[in-house]
PDB file of N, CA and C in Angstrom:
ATOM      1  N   UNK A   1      15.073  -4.654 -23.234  1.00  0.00           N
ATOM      2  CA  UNK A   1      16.077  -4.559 -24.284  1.00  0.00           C
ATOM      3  C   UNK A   1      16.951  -5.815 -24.245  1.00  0.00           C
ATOM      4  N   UNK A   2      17.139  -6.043 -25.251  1.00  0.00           N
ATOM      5  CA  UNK A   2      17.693  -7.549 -25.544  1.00  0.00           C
ATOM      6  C   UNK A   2      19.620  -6.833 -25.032  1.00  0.00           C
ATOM      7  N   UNK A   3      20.071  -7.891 -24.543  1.00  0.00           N
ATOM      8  CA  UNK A   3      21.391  -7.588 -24.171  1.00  0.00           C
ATOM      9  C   UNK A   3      22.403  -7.926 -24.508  1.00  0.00           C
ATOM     10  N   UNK A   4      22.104  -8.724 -25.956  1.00  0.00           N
ATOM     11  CA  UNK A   4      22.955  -8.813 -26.679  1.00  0.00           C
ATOM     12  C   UNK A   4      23.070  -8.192 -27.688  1.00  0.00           C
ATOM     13  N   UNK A   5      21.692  -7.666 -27.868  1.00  0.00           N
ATOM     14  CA  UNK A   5      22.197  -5.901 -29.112  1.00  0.00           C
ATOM     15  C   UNK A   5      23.505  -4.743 -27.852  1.00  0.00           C
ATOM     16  N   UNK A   6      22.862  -5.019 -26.692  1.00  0.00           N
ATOM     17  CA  UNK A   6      23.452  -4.241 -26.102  1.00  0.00           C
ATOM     18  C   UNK A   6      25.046  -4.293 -26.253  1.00  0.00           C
ATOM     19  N   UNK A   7      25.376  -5.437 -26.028  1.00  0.00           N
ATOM     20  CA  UNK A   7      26.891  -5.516 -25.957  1.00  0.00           C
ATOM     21  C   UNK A   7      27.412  -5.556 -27.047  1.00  0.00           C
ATOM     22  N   UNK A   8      26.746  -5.822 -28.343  1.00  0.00           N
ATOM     23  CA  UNK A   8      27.539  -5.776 -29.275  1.00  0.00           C
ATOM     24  C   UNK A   8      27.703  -3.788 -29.986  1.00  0.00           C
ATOM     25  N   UNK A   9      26.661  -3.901 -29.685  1.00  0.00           N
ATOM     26  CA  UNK A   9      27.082  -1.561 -29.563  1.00  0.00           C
ATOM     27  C   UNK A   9      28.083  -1.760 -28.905  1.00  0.00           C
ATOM     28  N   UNK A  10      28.105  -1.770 -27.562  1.00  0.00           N
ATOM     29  CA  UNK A  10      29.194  -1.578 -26.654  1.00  0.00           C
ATOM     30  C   UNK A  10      30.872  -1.710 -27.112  1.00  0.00           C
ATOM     31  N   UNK A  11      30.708  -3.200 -27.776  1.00  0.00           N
ATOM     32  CA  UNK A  11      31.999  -4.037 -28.172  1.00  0.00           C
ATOM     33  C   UNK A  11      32.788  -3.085 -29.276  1.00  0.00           C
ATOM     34  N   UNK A  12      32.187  -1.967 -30.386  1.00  0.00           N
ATOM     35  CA  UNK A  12      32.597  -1.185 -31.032  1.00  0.00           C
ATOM     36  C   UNK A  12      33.615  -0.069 -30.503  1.00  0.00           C
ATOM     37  N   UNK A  13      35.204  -0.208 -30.722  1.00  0.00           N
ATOM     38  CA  UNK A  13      36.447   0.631 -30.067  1.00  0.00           C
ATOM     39  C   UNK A  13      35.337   2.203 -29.967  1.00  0.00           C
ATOM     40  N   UNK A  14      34.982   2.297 -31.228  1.00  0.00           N
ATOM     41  CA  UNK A  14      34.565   3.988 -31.165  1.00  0.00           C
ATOM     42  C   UNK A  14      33.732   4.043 -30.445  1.00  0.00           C
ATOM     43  N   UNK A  15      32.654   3.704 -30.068  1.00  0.00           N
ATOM     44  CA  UNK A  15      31.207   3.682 -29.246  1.00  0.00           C
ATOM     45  C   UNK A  15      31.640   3.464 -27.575  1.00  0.00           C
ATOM     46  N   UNK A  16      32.844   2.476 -27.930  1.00  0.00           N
ATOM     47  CA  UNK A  16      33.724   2.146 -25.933  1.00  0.00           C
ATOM     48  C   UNK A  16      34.063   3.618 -25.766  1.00  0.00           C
ATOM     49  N   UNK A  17      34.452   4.188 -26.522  1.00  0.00           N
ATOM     50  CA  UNK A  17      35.473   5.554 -26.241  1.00  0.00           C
ATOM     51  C   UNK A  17      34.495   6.878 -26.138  1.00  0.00           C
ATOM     52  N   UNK A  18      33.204   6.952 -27.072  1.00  0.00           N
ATOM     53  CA  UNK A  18      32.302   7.587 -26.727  1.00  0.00           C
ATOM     54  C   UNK A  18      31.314   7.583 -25.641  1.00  0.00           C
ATOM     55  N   UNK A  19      30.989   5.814 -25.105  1.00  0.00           N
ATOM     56  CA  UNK A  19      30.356   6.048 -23.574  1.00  0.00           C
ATOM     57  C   UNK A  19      31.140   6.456 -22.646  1.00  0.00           C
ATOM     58  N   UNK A  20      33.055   6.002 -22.624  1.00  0.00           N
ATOM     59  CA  UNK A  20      33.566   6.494 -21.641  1.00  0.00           C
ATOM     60  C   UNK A  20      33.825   8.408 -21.433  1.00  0.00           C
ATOM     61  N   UNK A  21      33.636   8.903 -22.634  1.00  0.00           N
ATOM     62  CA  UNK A  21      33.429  10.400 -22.708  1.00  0.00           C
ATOM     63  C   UNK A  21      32.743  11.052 -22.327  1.00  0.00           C
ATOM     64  N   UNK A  22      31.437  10.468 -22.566  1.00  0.00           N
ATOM     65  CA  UNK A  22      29.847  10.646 -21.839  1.00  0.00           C
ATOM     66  C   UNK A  22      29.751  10.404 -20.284  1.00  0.00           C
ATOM     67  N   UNK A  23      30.482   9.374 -19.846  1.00  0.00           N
ATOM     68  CA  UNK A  23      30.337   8.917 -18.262  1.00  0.00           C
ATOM     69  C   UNK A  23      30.732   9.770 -17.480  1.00  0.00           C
ATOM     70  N   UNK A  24      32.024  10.562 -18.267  1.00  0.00           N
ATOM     71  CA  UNK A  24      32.916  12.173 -17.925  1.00  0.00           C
ATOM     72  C   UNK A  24      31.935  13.116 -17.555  1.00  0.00           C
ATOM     73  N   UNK A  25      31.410  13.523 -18.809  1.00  0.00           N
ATOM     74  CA  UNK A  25      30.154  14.579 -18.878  1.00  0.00           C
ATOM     75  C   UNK A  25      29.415  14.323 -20.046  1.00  0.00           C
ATOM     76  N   UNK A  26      28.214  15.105 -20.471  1.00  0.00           N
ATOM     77  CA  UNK A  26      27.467  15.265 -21.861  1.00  0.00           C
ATOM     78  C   UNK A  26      27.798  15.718 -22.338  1.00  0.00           C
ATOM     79  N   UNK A  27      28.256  15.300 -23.562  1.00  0.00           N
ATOM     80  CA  UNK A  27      28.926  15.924 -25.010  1.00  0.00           C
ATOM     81  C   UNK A  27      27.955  15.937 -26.323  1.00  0.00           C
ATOM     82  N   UNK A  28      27.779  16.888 -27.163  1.00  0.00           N
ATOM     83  CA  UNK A  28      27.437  16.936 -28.283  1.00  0.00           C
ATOM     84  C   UNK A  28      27.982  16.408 -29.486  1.00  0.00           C
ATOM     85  N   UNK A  29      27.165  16.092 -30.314  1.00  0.00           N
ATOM     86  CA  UNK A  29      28.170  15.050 -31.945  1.00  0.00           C
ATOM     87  C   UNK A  29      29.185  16.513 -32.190  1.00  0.00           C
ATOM     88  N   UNK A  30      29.126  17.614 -32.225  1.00  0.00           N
ATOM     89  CA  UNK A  30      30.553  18.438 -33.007  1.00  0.00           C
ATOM     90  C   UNK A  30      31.442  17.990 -31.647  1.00  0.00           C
ATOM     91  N   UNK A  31      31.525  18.310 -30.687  1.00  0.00           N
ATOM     92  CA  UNK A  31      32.470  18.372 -29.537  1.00  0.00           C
ATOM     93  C   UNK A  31      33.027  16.446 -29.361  1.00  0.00           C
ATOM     94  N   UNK A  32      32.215  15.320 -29.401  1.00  0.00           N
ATOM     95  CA  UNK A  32      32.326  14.010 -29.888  1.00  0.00           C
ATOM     96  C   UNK A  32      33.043  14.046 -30.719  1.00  0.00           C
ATOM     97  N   UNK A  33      33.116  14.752 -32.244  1.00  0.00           N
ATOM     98  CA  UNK A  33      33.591  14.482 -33.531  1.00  0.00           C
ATOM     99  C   UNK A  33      34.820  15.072 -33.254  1.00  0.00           C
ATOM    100  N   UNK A  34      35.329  16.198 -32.555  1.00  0.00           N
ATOM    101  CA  UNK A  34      36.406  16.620 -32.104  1.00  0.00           C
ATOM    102  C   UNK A  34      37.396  15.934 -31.234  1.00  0.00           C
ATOM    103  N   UNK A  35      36.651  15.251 -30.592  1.00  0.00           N
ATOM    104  CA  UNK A  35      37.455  14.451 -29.475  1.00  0.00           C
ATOM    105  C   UNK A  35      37.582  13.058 -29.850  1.00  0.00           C
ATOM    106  N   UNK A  36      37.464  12.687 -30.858  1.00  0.00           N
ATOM    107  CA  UNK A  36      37.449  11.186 -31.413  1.00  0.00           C
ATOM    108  C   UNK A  36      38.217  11.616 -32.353  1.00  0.00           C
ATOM    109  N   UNK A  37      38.432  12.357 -33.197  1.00  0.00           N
ATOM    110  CA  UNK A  37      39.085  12.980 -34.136  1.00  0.00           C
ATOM    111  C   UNK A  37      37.936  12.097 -35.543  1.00  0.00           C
ATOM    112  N   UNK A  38      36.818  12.297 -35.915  1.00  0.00           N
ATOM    113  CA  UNK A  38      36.205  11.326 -36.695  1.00  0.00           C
ATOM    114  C   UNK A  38      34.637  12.377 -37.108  1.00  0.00           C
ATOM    115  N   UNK A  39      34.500  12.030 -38.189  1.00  0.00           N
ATOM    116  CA  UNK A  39      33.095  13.212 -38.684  1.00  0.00           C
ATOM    117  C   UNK A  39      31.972  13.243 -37.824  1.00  0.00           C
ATOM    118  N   UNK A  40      31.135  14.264 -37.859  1.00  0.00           N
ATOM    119  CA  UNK A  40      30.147  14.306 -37.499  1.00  0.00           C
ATOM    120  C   UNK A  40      28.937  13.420 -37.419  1.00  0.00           C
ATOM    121  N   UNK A  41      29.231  13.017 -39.002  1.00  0.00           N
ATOM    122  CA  UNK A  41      28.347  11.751 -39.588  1.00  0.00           C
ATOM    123  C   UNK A  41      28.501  10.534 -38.734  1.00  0.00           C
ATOM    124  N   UNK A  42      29.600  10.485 -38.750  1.00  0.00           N
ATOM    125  CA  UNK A  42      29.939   9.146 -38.167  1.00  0.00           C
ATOM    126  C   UNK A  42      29.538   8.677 -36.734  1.00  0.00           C
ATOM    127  N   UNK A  43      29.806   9.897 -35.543  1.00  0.00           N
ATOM    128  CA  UNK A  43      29.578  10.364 -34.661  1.00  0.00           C
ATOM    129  C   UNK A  43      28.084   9.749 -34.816  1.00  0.00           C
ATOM    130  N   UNK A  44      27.412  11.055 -35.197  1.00  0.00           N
ATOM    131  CA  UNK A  44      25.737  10.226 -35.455  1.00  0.00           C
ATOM    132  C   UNK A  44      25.081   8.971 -35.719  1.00  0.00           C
ATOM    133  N   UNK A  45      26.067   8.336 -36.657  1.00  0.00           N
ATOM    134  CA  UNK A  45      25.527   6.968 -36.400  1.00  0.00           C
ATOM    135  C   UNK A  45      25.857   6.037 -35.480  1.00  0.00           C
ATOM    136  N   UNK A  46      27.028   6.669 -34.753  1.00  0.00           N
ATOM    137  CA  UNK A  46      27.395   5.547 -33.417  1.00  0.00           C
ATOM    138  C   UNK A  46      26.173   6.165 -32.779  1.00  0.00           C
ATOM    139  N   UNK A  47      25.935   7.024 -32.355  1.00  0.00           N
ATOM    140  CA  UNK A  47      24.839   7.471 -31.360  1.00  0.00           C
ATOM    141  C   UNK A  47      23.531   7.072 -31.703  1.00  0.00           C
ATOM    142  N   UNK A  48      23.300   6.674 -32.871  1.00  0.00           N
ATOM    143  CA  UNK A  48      21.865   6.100 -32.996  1.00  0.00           C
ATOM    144  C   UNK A  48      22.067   4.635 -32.933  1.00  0.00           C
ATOM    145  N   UNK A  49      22.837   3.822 -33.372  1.00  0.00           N
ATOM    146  CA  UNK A  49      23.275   2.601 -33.047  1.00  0.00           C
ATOM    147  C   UNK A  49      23.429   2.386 -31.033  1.00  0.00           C
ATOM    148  N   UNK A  50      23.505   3.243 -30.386  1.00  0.00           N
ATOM    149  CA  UNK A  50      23.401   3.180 -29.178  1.00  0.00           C
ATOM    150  C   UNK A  50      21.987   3.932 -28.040  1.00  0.00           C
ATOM    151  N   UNK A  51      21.297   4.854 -29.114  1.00  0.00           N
ATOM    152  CA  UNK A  51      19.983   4.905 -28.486  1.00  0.00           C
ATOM    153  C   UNK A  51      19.661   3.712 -28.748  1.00  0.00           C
ATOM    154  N   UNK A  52      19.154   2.997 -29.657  1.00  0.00           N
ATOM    155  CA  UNK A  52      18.841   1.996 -29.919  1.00  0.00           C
ATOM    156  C   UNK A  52      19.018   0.832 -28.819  1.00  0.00           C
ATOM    157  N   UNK A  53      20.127   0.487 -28.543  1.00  0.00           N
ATOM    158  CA  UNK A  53      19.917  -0.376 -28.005  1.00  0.00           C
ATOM    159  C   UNK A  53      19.964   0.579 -26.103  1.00  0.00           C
ATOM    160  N   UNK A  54      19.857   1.261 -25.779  1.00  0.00           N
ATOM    161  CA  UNK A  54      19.252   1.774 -25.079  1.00  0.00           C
ATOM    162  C   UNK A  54      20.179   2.246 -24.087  1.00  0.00           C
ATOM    163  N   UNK A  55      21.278   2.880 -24.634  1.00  0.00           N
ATOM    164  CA  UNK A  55      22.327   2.320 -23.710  1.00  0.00           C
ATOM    165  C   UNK A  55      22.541   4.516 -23.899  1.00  0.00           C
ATOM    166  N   UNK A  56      22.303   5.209 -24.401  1.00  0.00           N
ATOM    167  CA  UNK A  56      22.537   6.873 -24.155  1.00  0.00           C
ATOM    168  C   UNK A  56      21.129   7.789 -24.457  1.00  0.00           C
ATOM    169  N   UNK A  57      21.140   8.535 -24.552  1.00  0.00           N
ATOM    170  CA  UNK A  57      19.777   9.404 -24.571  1.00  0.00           C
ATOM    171  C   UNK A  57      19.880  10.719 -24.753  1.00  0.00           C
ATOM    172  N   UNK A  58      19.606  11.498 -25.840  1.00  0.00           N
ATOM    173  CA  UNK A  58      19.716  12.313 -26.480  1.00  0.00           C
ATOM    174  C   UNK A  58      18.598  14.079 -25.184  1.00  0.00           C
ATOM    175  N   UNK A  59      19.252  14.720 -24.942  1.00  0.00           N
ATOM    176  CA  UNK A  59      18.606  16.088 -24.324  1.00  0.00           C
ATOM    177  C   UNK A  59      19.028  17.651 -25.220  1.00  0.00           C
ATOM    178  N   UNK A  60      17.999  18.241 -25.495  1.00  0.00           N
ATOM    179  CA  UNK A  60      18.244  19.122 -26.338  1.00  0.00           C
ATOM    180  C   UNK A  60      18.540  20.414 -25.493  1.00  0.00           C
ATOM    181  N   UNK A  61      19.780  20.941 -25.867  1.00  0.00           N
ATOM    182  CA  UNK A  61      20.241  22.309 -25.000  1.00  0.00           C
ATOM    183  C   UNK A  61      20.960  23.081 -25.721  1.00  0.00           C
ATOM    184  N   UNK A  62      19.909  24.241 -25.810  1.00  0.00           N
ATOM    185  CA  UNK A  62      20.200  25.227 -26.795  1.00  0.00           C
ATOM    186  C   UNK A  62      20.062  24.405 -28.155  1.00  0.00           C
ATOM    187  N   UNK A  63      20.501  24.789 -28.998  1.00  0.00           N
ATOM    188  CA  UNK A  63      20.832  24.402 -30.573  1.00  0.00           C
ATOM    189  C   UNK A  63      21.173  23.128 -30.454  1.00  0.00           C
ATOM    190  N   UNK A  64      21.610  22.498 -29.348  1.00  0.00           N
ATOM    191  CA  UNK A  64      22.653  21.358 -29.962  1.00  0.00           C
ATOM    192  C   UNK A  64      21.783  20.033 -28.937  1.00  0.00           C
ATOM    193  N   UNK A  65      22.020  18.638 -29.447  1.00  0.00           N
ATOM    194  CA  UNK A  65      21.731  17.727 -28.830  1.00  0.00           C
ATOM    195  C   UNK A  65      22.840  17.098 -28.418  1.00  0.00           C
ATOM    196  N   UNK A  66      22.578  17.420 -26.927  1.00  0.00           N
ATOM    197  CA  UNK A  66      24.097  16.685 -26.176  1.00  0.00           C
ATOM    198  C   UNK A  66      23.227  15.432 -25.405  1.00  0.00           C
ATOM    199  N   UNK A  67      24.262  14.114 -25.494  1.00  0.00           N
ATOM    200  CA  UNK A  67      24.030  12.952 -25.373  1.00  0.00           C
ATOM    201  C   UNK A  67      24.341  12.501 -23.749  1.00  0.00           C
ATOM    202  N   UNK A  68      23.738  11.842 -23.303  1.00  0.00           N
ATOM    203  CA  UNK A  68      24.168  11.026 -21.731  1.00  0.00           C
ATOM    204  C   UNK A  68      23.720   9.765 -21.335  1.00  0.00           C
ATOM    205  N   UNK A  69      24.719   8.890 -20.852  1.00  0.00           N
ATOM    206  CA  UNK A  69      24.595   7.315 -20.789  1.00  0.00           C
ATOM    207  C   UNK A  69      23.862   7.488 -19.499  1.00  0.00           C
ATOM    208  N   UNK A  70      22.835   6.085 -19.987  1.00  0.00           N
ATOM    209  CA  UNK A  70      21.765   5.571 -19.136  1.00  0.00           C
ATOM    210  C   UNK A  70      22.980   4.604 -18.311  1.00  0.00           C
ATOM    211  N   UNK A  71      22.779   5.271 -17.368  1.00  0.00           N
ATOM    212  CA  UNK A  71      23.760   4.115 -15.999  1.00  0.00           C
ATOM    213  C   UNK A  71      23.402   3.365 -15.907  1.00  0.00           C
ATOM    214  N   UNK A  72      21.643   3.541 -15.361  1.00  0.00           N
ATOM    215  CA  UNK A  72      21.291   1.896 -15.164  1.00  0.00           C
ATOM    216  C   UNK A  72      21.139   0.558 -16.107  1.00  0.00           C
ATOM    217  N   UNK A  73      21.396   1.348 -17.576  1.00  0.00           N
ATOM    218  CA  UNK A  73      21.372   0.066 -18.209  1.00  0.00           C
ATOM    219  C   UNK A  73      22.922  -0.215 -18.224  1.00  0.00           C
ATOM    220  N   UNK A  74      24.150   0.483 -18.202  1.00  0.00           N
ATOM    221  CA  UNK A  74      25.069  -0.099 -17.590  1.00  0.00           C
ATOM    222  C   UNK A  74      24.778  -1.101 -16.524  1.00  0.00           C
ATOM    223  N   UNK A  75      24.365  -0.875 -15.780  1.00  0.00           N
ATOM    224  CA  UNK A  75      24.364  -2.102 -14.666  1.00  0.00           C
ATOM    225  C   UNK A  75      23.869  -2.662 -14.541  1.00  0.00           C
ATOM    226  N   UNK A  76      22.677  -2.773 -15.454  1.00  0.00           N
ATOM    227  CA  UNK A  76      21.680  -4.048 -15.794  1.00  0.00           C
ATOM    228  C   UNK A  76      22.955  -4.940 -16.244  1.00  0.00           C
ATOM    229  N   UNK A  77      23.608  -4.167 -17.679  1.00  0.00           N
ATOM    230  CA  UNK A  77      24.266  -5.321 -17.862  1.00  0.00           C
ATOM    231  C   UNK A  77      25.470  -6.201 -17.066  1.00  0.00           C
ATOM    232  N   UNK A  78      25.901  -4.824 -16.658  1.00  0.00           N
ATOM    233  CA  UNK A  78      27.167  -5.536 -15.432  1.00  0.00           C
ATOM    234  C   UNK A  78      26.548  -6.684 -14.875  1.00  0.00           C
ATOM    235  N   UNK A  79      25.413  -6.851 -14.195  1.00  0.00           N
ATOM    236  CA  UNK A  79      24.806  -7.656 -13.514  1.00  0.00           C
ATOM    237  C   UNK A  79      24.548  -9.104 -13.691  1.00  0.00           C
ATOM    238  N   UNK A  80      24.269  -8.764 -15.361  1.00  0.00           N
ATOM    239  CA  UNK A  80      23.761  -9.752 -15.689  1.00  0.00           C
ATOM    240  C   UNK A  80      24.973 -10.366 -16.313  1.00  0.00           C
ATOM    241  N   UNK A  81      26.196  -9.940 -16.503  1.00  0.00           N
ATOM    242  CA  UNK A  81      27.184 -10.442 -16.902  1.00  0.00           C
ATOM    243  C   UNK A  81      28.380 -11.238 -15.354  1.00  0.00           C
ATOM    244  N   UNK A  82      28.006 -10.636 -14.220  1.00  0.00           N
ATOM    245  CA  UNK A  82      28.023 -11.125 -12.824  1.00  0.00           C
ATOM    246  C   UNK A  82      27.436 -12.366 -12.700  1.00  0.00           C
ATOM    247  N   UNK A  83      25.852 -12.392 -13.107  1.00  0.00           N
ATOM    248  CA  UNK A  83      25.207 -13.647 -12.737  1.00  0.00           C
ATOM    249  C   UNK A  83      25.990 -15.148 -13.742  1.00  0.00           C
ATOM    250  N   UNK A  84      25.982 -14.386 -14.858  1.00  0.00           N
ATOM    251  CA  UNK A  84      26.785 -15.176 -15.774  1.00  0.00           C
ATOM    252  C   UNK A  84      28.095 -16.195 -14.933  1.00  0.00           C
ATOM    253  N   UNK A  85      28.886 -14.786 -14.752  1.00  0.00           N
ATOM    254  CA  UNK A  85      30.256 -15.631 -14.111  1.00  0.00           C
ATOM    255  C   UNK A  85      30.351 -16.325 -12.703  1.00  0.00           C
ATOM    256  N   UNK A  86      28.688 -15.749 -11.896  1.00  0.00           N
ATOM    257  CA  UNK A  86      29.349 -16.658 -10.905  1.00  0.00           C
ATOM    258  C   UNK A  86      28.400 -18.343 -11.125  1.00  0.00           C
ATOM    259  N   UNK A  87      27.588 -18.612 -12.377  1.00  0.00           N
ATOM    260  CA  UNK A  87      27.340 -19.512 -12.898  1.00  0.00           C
ATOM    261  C   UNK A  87      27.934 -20.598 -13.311  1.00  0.00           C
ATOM    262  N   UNK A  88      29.089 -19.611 -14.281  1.00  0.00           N
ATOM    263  CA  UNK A  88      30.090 -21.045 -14.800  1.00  0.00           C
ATOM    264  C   UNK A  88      31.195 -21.013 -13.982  1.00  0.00           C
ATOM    265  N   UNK A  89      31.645 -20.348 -12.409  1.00  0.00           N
ATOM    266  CA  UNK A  89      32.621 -20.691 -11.317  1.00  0.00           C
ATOM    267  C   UNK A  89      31.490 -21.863 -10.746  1.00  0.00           C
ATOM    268  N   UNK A  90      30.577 -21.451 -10.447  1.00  0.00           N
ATOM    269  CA  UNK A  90      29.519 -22.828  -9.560  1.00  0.00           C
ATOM    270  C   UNK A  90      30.304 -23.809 -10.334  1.00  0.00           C
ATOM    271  N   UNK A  91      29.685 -24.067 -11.956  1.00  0.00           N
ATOM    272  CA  UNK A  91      29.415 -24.985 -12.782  1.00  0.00           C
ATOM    273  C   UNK A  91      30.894 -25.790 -12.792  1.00  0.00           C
ATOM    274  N   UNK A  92      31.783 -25.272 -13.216  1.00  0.00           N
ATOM    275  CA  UNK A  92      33.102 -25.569 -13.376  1.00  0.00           C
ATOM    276  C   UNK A  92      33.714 -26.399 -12.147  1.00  0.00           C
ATOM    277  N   UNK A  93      33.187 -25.787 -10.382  1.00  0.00           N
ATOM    278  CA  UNK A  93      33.059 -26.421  -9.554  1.00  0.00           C
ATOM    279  C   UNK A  93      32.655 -28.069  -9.256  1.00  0.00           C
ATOM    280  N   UNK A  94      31.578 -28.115  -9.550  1.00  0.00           N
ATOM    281  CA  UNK A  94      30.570 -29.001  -9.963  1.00  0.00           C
ATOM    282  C   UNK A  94      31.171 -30.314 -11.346  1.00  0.00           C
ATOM    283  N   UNK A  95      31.755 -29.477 -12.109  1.00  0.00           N
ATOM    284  CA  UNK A  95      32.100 -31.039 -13.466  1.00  0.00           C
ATOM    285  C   UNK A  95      33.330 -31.542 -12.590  1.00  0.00           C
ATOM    286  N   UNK A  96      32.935 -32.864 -12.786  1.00  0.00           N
ATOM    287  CA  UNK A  96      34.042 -33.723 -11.777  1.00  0.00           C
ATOM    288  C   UNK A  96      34.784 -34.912 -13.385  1.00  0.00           C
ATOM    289  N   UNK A  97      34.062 -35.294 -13.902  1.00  0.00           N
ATOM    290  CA  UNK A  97      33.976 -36.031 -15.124  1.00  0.00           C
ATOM    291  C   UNK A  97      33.489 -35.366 -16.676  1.00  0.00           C
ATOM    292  N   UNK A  98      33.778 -35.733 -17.299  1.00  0.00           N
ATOM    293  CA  UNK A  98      33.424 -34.642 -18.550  1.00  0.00           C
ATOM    294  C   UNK A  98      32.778 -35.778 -19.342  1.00  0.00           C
ATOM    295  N   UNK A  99      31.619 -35.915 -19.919  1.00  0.00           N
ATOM    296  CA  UNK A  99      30.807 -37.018 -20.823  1.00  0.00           C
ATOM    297  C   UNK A  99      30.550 -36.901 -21.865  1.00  0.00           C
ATOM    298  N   UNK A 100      31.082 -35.798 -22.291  1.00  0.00           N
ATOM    299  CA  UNK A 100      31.297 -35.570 -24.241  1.00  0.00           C
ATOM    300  C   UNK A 100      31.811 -37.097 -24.581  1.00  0.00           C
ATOM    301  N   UNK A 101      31.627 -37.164 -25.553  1.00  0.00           N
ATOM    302  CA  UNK A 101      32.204 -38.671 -26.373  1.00  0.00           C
ATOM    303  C   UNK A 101      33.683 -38.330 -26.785  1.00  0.00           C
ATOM    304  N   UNK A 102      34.270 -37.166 -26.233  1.00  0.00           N
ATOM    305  CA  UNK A 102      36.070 -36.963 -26.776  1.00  0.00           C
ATOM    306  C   UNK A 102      36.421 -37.580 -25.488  1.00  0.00           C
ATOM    307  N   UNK A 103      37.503 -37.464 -25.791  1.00  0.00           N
ATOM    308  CA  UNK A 103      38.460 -37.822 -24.632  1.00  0.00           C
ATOM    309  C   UNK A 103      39.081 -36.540 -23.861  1.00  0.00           C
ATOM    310  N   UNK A 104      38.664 -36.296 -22.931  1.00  0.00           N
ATOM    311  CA  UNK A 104      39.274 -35.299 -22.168  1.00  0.00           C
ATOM    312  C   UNK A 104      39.804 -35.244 -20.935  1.00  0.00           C
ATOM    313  N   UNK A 105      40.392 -34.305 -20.047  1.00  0.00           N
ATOM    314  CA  UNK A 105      41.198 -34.602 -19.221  1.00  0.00           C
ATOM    315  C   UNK A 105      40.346 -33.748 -17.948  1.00  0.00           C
ATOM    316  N   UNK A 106      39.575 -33.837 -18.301  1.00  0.00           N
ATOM    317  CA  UNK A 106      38.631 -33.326 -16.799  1.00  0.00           C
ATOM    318  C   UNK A 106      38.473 -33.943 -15.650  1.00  0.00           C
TER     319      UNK A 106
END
């Protein structure tokens, strides 16, 4: 899964507030739509906008489909957002001179 579909699901206030609900326990879109204060509909399309990128997963119990975040793709991305930063601390380490054609104070 590409991980920049990932984060940009993520980056959505409503979808932040629905994985952190889910991380709680599994919630269903009526009990979601209640606790977000926001429709059902709506509810549903954050949740398919986030199977998608692979980040919750739908289990059917009883009548209702209650939703639960895939951890480990949480921490795929944590990880890979780790490798990131300790990249540009190396890197930043490392520029002693800056060779853009501006003038800068590096």
């Amino acid at each position: 899964m590409d991980i920049t579909m990932q984060l940009k699901a993520i980056s959505d206030p409503t979808r932040y507030k629905i994985i952190g609900l889910l991380l709680e326990r599994h919630y269903c879109v009526r009990i979601l739509s209640k606790k977000l204060n926001i429709s059902e509909s709506a509810v549903s399309q954050h949740m398919s906008v986030l199977k998608e990128a692979g980040i919750v997963y739908g289990k059917k119990l009883g009548y209702h489909m209650h939703y639960i975040v895939k951890t480990d793709t949480l921490q795929r991305i944590r990880d890979e957002m780790s490798k990131m930063l300790q990249s540009a601390e190396q890197s930043s380490k490392e520029i002693k001179n800056c060779s853009c054609e501006y003038s800068c104070d590096r």
